[in-house]
Each structure stands twice: as C-alpha cells, then as structure tokens.
PDB file of N, CA and C in Angstrom:
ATOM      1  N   UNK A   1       0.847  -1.175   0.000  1.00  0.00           N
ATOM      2  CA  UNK A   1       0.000   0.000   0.000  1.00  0.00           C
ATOM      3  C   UNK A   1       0.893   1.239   0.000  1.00  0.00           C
ATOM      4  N   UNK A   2       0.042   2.108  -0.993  1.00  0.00           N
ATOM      5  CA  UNK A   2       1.006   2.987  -0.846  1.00  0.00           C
ATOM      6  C   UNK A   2       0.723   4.292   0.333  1.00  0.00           C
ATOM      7  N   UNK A   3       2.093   5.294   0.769  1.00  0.00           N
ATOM      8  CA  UNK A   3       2.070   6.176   2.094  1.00  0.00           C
ATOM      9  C   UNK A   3       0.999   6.780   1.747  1.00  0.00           C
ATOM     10  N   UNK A   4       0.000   7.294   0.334  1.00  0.00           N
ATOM     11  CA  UNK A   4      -0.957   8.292   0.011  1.00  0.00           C
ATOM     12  C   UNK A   4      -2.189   7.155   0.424  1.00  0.00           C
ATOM     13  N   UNK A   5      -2.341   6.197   0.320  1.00  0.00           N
ATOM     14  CA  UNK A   5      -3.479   4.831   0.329  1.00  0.00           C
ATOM     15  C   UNK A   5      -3.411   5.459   1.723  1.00  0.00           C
ATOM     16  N   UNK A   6      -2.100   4.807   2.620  1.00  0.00           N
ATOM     17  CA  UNK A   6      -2.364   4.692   4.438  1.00  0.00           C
ATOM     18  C   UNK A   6      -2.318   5.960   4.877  1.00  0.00           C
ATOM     19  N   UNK A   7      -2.305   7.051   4.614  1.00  0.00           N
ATOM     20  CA  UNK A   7      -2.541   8.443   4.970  1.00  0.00           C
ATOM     21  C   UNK A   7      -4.360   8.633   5.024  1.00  0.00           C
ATOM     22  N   UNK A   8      -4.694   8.452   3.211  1.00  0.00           N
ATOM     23  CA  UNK A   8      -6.140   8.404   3.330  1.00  0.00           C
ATOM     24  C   UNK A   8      -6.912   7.846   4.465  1.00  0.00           C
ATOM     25  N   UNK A   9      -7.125   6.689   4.271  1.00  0.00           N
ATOM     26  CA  UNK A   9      -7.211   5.093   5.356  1.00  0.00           C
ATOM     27  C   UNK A   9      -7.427   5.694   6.577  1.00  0.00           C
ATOM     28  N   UNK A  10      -6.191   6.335   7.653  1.00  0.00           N
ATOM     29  CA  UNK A  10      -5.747   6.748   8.295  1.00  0.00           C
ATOM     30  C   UNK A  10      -6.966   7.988   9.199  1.00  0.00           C
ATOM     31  N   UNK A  11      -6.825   8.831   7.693  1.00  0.00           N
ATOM     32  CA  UNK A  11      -7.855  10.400   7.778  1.00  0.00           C
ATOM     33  C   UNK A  11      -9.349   9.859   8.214  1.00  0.00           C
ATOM     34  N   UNK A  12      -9.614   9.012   7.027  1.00  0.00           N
ATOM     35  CA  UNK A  12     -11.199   8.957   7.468  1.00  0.00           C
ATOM     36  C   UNK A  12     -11.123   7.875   8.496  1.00  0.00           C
ATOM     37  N   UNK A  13     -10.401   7.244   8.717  1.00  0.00           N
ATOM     38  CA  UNK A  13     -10.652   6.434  10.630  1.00  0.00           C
ATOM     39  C   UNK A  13     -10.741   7.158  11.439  1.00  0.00           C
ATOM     40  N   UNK A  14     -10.013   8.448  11.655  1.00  0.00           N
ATOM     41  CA  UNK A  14     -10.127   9.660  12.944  1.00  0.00           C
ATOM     42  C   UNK A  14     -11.197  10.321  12.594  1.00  0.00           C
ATOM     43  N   UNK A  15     -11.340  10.637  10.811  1.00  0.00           N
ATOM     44  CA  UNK A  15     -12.649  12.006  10.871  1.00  0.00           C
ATOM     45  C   UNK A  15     -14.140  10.129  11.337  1.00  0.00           C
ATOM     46  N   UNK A  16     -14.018   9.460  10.899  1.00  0.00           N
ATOM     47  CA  UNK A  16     -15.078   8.457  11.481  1.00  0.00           C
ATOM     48  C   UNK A  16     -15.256   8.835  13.008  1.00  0.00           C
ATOM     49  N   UNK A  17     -14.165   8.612  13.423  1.00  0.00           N
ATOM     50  CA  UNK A  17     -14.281   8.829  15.315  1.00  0.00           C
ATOM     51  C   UNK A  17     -14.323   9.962  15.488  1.00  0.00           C
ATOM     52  N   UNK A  18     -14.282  11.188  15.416  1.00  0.00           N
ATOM     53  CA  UNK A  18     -14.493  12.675  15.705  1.00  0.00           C
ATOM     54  C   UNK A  18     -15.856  13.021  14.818  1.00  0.00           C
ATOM     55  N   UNK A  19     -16.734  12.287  14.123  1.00  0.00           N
ATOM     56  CA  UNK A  19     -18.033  12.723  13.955  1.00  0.00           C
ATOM     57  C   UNK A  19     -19.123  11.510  15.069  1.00  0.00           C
ATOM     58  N   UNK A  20     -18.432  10.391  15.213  1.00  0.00           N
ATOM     59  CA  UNK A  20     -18.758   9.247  16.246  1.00  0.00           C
ATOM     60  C   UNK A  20     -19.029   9.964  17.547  1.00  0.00           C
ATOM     61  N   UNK A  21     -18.053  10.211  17.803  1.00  0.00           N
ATOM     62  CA  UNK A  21     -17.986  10.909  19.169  1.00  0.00           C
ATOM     63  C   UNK A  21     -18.396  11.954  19.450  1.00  0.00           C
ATOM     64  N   UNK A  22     -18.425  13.042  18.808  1.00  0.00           N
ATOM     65  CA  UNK A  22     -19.719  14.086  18.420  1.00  0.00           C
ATOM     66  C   UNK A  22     -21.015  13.944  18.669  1.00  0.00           C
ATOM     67  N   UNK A  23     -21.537  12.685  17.948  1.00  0.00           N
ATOM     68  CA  UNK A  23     -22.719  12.569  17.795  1.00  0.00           C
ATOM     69  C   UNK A  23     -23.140  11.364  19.170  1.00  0.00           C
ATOM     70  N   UNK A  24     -22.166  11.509  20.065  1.00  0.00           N
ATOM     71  CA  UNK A  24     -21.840  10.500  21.269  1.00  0.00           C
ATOM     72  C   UNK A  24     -22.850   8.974  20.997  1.00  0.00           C
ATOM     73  N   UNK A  25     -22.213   8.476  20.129  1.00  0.00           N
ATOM     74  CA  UNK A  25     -22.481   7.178  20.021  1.00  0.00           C
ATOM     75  C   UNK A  25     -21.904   5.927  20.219  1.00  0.00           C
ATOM     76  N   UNK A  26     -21.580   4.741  20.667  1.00  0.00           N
ATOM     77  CA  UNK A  26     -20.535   3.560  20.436  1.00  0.00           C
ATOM     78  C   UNK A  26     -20.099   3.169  19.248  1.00  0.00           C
ATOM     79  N   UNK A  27     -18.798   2.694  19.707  1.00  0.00           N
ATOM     80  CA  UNK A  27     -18.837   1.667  18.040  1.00  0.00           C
ATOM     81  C   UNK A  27     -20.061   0.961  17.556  1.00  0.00           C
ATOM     82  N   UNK A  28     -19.916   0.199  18.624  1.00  0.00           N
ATOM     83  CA  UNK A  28     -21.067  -0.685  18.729  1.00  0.00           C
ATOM     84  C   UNK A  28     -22.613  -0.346  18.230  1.00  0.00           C
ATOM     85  N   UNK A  29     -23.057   1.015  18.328  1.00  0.00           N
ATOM     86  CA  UNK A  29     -24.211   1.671  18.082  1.00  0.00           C
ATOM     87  C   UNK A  29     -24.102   1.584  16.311  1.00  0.00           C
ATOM     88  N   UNK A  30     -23.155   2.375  15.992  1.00  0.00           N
ATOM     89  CA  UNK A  30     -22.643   2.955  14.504  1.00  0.00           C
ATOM     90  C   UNK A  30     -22.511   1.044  14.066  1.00  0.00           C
ATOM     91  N   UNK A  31     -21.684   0.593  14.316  1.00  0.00           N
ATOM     92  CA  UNK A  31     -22.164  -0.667  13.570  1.00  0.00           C
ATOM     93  C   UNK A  31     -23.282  -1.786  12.616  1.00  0.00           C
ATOM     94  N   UNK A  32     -24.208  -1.417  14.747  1.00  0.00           N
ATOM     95  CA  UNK A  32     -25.724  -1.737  14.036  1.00  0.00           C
ATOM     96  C   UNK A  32     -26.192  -0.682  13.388  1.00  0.00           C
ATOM     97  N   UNK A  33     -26.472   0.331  13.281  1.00  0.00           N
ATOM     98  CA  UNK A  33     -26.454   1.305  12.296  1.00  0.00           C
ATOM     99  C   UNK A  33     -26.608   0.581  10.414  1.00  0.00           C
ATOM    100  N   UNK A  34     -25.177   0.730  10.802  1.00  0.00           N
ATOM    101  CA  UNK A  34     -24.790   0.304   9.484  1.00  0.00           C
ATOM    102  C   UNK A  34     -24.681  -1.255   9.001  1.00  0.00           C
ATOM    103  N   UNK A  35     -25.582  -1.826   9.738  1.00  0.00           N
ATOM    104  CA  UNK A  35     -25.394  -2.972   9.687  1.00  0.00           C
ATOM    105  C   UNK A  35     -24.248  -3.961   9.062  1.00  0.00           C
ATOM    106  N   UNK A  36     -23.268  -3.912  10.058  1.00  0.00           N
ATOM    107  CA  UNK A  36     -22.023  -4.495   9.999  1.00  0.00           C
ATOM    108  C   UNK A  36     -21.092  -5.103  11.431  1.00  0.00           C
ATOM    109  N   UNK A  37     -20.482  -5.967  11.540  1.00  0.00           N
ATOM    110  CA  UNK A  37     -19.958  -6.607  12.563  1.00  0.00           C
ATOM    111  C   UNK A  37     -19.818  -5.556  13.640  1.00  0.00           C
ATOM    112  N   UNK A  38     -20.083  -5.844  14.697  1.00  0.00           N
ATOM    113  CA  UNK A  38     -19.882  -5.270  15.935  1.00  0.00           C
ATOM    114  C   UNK A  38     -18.357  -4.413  16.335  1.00  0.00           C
ATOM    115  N   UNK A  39     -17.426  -4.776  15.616  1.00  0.00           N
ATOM    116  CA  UNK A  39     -16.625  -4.267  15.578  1.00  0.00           C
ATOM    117  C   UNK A  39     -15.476  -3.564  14.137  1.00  0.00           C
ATOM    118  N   UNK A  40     -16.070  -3.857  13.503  1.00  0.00           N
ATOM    119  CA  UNK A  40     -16.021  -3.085  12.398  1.00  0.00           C
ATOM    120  C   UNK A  40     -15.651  -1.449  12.464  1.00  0.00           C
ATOM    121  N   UNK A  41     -16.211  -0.947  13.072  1.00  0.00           N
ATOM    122  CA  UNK A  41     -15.908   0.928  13.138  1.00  0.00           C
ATOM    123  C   UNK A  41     -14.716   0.636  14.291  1.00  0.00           C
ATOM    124  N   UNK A  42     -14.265  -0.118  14.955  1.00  0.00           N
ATOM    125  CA  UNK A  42     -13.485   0.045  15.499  1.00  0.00           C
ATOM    126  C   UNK A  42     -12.384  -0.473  15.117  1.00  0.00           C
ATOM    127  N   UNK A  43     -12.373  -1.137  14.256  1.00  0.00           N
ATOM    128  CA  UNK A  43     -11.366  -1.385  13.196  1.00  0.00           C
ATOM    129  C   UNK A  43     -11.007  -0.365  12.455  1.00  0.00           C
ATOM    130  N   UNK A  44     -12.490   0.130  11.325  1.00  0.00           N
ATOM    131  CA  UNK A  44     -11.451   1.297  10.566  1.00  0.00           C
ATOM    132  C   UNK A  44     -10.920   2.379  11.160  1.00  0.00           C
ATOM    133  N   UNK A  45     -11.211   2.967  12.414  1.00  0.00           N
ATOM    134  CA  UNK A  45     -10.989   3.875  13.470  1.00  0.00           C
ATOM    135  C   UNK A  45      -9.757   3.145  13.646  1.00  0.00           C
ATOM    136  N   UNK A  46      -9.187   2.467  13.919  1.00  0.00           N
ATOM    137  CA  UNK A  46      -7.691   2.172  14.123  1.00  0.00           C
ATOM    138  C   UNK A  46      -6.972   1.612  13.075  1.00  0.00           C
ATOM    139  N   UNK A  47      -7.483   1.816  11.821  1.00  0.00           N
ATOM    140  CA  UNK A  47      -6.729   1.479  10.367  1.00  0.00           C
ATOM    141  C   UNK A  47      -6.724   0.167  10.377  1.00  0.00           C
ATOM    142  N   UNK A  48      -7.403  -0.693  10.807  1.00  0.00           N
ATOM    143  CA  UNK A  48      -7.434  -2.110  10.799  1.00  0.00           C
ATOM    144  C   UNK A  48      -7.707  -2.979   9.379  1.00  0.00           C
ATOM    145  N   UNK A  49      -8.833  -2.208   9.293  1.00  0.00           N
ATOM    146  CA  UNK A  49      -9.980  -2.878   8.070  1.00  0.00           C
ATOM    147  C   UNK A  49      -9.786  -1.120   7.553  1.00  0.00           C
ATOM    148  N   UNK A  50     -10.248  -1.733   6.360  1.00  0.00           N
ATOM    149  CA  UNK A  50     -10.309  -0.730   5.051  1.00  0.00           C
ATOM    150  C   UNK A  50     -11.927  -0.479   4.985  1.00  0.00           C
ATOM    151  N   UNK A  51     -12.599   0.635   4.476  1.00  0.00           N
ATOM    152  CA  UNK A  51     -13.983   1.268   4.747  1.00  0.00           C
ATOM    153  C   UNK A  51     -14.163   0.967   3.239  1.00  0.00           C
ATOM    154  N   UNK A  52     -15.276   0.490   2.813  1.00  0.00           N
ATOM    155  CA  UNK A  52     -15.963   0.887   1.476  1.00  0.00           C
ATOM    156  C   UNK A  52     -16.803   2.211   1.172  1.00  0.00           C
ATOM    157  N   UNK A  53     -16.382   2.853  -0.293  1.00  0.00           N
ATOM    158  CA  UNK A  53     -17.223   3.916  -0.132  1.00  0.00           C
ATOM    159  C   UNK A  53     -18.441   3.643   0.045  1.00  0.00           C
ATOM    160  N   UNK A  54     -19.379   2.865  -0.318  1.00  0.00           N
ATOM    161  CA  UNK A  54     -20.578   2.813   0.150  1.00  0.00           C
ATOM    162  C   UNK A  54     -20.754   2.920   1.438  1.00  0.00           C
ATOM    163  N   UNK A  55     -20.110   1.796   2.459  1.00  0.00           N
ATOM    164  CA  UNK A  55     -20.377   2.322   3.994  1.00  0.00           C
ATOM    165  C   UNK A  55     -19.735   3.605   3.885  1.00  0.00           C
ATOM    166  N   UNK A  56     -19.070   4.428   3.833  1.00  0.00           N
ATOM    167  CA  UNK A  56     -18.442   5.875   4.048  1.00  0.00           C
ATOM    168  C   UNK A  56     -19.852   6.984   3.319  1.00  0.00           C
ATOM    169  N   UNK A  57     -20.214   6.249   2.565  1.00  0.00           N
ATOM    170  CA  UNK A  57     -21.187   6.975   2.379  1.00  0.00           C
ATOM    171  C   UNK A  57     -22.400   6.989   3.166  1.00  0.00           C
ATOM    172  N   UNK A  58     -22.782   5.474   3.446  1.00  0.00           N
ATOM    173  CA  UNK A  58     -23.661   5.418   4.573  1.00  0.00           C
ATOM    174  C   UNK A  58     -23.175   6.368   6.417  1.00  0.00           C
ATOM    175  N   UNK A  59     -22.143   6.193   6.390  1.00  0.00           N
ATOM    176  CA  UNK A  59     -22.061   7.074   7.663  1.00  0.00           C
ATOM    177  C   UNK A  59     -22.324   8.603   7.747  1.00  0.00           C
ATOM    178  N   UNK A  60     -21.609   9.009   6.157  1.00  0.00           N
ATOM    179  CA  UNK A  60     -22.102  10.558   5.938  1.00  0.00           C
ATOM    180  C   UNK A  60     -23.329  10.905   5.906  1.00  0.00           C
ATOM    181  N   UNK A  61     -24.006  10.030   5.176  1.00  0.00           N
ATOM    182  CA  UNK A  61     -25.593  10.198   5.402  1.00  0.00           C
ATOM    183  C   UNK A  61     -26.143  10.068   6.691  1.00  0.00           C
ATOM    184  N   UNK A  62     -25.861   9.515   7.858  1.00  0.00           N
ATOM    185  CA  UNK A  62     -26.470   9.292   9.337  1.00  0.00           C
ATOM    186  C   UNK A  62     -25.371  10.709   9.494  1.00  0.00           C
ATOM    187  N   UNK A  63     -24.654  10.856   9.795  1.00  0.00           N
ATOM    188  CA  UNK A  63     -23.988  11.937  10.325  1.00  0.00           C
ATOM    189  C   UNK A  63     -24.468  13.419   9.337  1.00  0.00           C
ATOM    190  N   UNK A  64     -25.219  13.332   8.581  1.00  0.00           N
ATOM    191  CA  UNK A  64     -25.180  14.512   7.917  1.00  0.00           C
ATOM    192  C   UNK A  64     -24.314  15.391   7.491  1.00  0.00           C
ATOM    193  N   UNK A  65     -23.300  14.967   6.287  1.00  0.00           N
ATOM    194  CA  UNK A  65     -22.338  15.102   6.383  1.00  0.00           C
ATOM    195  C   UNK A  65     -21.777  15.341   5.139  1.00  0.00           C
ATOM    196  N   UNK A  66     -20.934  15.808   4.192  1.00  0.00           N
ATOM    197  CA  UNK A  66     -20.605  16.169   2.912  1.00  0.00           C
ATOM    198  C   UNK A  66     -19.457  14.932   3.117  1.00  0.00           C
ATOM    199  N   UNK A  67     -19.212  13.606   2.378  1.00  0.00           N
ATOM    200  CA  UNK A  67     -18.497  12.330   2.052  1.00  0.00           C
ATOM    201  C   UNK A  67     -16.906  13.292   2.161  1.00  0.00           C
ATOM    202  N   UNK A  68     -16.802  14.082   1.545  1.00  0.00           N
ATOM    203  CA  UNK A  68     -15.723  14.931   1.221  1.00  0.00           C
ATOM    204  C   UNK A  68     -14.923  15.352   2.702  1.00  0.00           C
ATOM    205  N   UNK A  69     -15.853  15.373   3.906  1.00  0.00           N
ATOM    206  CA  UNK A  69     -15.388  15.883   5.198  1.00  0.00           C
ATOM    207  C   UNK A  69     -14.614  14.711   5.893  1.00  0.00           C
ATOM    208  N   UNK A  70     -14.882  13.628   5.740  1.00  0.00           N
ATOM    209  CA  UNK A  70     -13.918  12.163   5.945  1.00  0.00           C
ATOM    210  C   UNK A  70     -12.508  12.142   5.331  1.00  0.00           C
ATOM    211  N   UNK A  71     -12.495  13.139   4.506  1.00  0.00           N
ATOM    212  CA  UNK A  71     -10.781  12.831   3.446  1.00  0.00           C
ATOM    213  C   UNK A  71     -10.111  13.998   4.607  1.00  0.00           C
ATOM    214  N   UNK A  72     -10.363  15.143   4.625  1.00  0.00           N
ATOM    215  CA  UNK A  72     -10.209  16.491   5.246  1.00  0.00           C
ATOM    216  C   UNK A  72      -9.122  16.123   6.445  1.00  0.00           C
TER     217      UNK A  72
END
C-alpha cells in the first residue's frame, strides 16, 4: 500500500471517530447502524480494516455530512 493509500485510510478512521464521538455514540451503536460486525468501526478507526465507499457513504448520510469531510 502505498504512504498516500495509508494516509487516506488513516484520515477517514479519525474524521469516522471525531463525527462518532460528536454525535456521542458507540462503536457498537454505529455498527448496528450500518449494519455491519460489531466491531467493524473500530477497526477502521484504528486502520485495521479498510472502509468501502458505500459504507463511508452510509455514515455521511447518518452523520449529515458532505463524504468529502472524511478525506479532510
């Protein structure tokens, strides 16, 4: 992978957890949400697992959110 891939990766795992935590929710909450493994957001939040834009899009949409504010 390249340093621009794990930089990206990286960005939207923290902007994930700083709109998470904002909106004071669990991983665990945002998961079922998005219907996906229980630990899943706490994966891409620590660069574990890789996010699909579709879920990235699904979170912008619950967070109300321009997709574009996750790269930032």
């Amino acid at each position: 992978m390249s340093s621009i891939q794990e930089e990206t990766y990286r960005t939207i795992g923290k902007n994930v957890k700083k709109y998470r935590l904002a909106a004071n929710i669990s991983q665990e909450k945002l998961s079922e949400i998005l219907n996906v493994n229980s630990k899943f957001i706490g994966h891409v939040e620590r660069f574990e697992r890789f996010i699909s834009l579709k879920k990235l899009i699904e979170i912008a949409e619950y967070f109300d959110v321009p997709v574009k504010n996750f790269f930032e």
